[in-house]
Protein backbone atom coordinates (compact mmCIF):
# COMPACT_ATOMS: atom_id res chain seq x y z
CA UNK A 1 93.14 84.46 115.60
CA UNK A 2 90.56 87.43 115.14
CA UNK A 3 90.47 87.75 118.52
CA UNK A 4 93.53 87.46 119.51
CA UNK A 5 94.01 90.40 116.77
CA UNK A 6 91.74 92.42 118.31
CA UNK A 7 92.63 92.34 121.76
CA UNK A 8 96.09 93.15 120.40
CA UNK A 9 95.21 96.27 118.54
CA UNK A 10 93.11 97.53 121.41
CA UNK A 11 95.71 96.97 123.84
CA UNK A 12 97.91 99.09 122.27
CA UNK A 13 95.01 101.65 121.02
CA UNK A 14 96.13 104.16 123.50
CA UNK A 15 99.32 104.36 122.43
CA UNK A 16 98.42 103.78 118.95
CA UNK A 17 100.02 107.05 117.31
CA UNK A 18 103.40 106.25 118.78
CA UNK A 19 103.93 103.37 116.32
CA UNK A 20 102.63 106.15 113.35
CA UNK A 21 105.18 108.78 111.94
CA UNK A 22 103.14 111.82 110.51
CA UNK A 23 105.74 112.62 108.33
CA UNK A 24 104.68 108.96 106.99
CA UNK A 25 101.06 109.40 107.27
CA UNK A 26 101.49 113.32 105.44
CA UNK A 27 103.30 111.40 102.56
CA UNK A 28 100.83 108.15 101.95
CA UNK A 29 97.63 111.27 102.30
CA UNK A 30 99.71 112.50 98.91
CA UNK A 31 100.04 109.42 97.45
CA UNK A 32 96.23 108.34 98.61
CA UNK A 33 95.05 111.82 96.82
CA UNK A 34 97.14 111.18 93.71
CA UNK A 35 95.59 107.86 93.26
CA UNK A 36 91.94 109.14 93.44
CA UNK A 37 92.78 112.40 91.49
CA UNK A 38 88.57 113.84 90.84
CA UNK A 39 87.39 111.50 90.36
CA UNK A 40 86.13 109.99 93.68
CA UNK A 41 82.20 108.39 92.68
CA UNK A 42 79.21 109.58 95.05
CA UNK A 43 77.61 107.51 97.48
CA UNK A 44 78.83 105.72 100.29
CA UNK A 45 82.45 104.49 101.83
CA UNK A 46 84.45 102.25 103.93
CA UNK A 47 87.55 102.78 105.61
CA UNK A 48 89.16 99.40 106.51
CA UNK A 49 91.68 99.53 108.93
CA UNK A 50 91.04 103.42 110.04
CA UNK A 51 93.20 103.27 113.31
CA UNK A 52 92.77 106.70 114.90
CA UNK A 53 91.29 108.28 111.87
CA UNK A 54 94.82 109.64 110.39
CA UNK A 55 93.36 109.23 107.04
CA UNK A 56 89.37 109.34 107.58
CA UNK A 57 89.56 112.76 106.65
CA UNK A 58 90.23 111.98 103.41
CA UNK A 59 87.29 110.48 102.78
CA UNK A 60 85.06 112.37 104.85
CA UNK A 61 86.10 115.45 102.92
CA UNK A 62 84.55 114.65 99.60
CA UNK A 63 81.01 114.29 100.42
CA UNK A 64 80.56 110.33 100.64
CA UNK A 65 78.61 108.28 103.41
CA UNK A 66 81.86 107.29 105.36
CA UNK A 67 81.99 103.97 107.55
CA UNK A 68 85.45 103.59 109.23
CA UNK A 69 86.03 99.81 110.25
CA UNK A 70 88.66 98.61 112.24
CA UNK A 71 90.18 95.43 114.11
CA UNK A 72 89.93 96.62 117.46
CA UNK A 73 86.00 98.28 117.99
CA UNK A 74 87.29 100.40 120.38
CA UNK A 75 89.15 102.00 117.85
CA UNK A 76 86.60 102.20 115.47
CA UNK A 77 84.38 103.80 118.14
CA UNK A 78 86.79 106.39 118.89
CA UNK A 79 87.48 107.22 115.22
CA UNK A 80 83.75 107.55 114.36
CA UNK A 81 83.30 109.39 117.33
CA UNK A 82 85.56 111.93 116.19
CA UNK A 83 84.39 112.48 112.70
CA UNK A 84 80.59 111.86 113.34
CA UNK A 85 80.27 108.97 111.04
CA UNK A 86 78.91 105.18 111.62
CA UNK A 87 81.92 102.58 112.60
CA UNK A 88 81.99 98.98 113.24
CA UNK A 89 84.50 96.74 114.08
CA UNK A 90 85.72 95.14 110.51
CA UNK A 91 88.09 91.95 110.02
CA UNK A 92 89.57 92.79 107.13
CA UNK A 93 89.94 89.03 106.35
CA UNK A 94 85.97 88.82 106.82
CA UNK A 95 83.98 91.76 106.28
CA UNK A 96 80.28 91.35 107.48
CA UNK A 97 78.79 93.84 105.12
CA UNK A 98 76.92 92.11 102.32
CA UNK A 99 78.40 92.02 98.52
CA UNK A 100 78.64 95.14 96.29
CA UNK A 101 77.55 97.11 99.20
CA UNK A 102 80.37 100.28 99.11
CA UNK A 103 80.99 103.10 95.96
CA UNK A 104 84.36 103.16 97.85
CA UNK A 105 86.73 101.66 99.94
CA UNK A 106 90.15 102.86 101.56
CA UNK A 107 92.86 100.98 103.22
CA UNK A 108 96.06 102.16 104.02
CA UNK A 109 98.83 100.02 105.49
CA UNK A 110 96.33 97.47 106.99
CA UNK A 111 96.13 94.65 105.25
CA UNK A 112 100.00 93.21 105.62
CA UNK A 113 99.00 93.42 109.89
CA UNK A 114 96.20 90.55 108.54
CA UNK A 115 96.73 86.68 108.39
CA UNK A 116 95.92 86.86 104.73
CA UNK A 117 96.74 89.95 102.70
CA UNK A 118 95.16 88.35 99.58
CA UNK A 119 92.15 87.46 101.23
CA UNK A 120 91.76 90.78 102.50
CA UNK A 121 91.72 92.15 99.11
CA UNK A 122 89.31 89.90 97.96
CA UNK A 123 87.19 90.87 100.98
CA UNK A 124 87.26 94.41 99.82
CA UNK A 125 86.97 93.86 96.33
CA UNK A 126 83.47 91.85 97.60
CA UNK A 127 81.68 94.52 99.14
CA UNK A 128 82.05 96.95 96.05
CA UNK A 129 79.57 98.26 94.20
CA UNK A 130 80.13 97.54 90.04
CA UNK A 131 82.26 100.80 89.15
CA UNK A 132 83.39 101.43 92.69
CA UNK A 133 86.69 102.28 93.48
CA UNK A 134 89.42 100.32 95.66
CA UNK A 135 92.76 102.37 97.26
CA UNK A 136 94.83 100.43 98.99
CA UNK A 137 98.48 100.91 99.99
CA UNK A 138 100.66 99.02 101.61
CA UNK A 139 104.74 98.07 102.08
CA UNK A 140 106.76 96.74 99.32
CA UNK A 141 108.02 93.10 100.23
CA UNK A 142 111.20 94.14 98.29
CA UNK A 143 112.56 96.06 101.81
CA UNK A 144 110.88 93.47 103.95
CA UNK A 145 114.39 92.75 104.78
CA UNK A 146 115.06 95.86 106.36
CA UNK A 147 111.96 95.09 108.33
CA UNK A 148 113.13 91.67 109.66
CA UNK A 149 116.66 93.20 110.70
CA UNK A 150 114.75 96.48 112.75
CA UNK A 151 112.61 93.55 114.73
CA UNK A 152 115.61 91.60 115.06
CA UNK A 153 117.62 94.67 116.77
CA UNK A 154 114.49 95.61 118.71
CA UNK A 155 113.94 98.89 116.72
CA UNK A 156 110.55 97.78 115.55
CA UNK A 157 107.95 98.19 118.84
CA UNK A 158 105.15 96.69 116.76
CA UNK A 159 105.00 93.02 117.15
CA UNK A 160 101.52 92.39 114.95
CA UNK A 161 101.26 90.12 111.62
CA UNK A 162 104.18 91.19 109.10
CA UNK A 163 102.59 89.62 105.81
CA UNK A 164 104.06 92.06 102.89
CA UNK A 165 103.11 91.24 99.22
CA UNK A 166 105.32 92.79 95.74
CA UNK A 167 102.75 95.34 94.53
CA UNK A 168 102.51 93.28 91.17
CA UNK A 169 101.12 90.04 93.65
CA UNK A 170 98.70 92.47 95.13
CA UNK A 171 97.58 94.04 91.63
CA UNK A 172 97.39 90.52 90.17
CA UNK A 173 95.10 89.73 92.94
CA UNK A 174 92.61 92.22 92.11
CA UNK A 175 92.42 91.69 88.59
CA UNK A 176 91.75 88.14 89.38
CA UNK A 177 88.40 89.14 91.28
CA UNK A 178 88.06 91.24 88.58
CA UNK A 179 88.99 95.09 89.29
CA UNK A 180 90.48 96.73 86.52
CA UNK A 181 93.75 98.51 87.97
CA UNK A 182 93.69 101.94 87.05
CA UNK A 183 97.16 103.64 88.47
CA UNK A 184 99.43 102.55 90.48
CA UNK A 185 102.04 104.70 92.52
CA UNK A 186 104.29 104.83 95.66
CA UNK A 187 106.43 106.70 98.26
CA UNK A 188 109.43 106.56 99.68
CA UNK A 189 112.40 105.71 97.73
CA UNK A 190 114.62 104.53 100.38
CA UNK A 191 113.99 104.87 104.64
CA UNK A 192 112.61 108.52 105.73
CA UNK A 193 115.12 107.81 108.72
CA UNK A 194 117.78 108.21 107.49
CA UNK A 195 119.14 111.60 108.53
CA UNK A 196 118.11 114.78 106.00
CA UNK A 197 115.82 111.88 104.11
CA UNK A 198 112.53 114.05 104.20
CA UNK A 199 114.58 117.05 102.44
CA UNK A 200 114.94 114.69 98.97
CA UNK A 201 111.99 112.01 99.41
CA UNK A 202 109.14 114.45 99.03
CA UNK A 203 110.62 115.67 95.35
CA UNK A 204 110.93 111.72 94.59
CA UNK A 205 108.08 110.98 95.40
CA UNK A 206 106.75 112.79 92.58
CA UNK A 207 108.01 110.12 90.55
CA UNK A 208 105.61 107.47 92.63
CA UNK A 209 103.73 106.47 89.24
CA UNK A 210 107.16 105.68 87.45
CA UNK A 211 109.36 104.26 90.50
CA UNK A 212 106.26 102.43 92.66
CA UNK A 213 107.94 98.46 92.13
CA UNK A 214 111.18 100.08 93.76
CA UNK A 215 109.27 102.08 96.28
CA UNK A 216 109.11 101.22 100.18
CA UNK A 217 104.93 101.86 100.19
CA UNK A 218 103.18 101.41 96.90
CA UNK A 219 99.72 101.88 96.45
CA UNK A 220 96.70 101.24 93.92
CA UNK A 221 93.70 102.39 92.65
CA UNK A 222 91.28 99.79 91.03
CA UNK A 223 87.66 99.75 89.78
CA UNK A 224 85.43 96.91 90.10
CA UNK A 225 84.32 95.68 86.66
């Protein structure tokens, strides 16, 4: 199944920004910042899931040790490439690196495109350091509906895992491996395509940390105990 996950991500690696919207990307980077506020710990990170680097910059930024990880190693090459910083190919579902071995870690929309989203969060909750920081976002399940009826009309291109969690299912899973969740927030109050959607969605976004369980993306912040 790894493989087969791989080989699927690097096939369409090439192509990979065409199934990315940057006005989507711009809005999670908001909601990403928001969620780490100043308070981002030194020492060293790891991107899971970092794609063509649309969000490495984030963490590359604030002075931490990046390592970007991805699926496909190709893509992980590329991205490291860019921003001069290690990368290695990284299951999300089965992270090589050893326990407690990150200050941070950063996923954004990865780990529903994984077999397991729950083991995926335990995988990054694993290699934290005690005090380190998890962000993670990812799709509410709540439109997962709308998602079933674009594949089933042949909107949606992207034909990888679909495995959505509710946000409170995802938190709940962290505080089991014991995180503490700090904040929680989202974007997108109803579908950026619909037309003159990015005029309104940006100013209700704002209210991310009050309307996240409604929310198409949520996402979370959580420190390891």
């Amino acid at each position: 199944m790894t493989r087969a996950s791989e080989l699927y991500f690097e096939e369409i690696g090439e192509n990979f920004d065409q199934y990315m919207s940057g006005y989507d990307v711009a809005r999670r980077a908001v909601l990403i910042d928001g969620l780490i506020g100043h308070d981002y710990p030194r020492g060293n990170a790891l991107e899971v899931g970092c794609g063509t680097g649309a969000l490495t910059k984030l963490l590359t930024r604030s002075g931490l040790s990046v390592t970007v990880g991805d699926i496909s190693a190709k893509l992980a090459l590329a991205t490291g490439e860019k921003f001069g910083v290690r990368h290695q190919a990284v299951d999300a579902c089965a992270i090589t690196f050893p326990d407690q071995t990150f200050d941070v870690v950063m996923s954004s929309e990865v780990i529903e495109h994984t077999p397991d989203p729950r083991k995926a969060l335990r995988e990054m909750a694993r290699v934290l350091k005690p005090g380190g920081i998890l962000v993670v976002t990812s799709p509410n399940k709540l439109w997962f509906p709308i998602l079933w009826l674009s594949m089933k009309l042949g909107v949606r291109k992207f034909y990888g895992n679909e495995n959505w969690l509710w946000p409170a299912v995802a938190a709940n899973e962290l505080r089991v491996q014991g995180m503490v969740v700090e904040k929680m927030s989202g974007c997108h109050s109803f579908p950026w395509q619909i037309p003159f959607a990015k005029m309104l969605l940006p100013a209700l976004d704002k209210l991310g940390p009050l309307l996240w369980p409604l929310m198409i993306n949520y996402g979370i912040r959580a420190r390891k105990a």
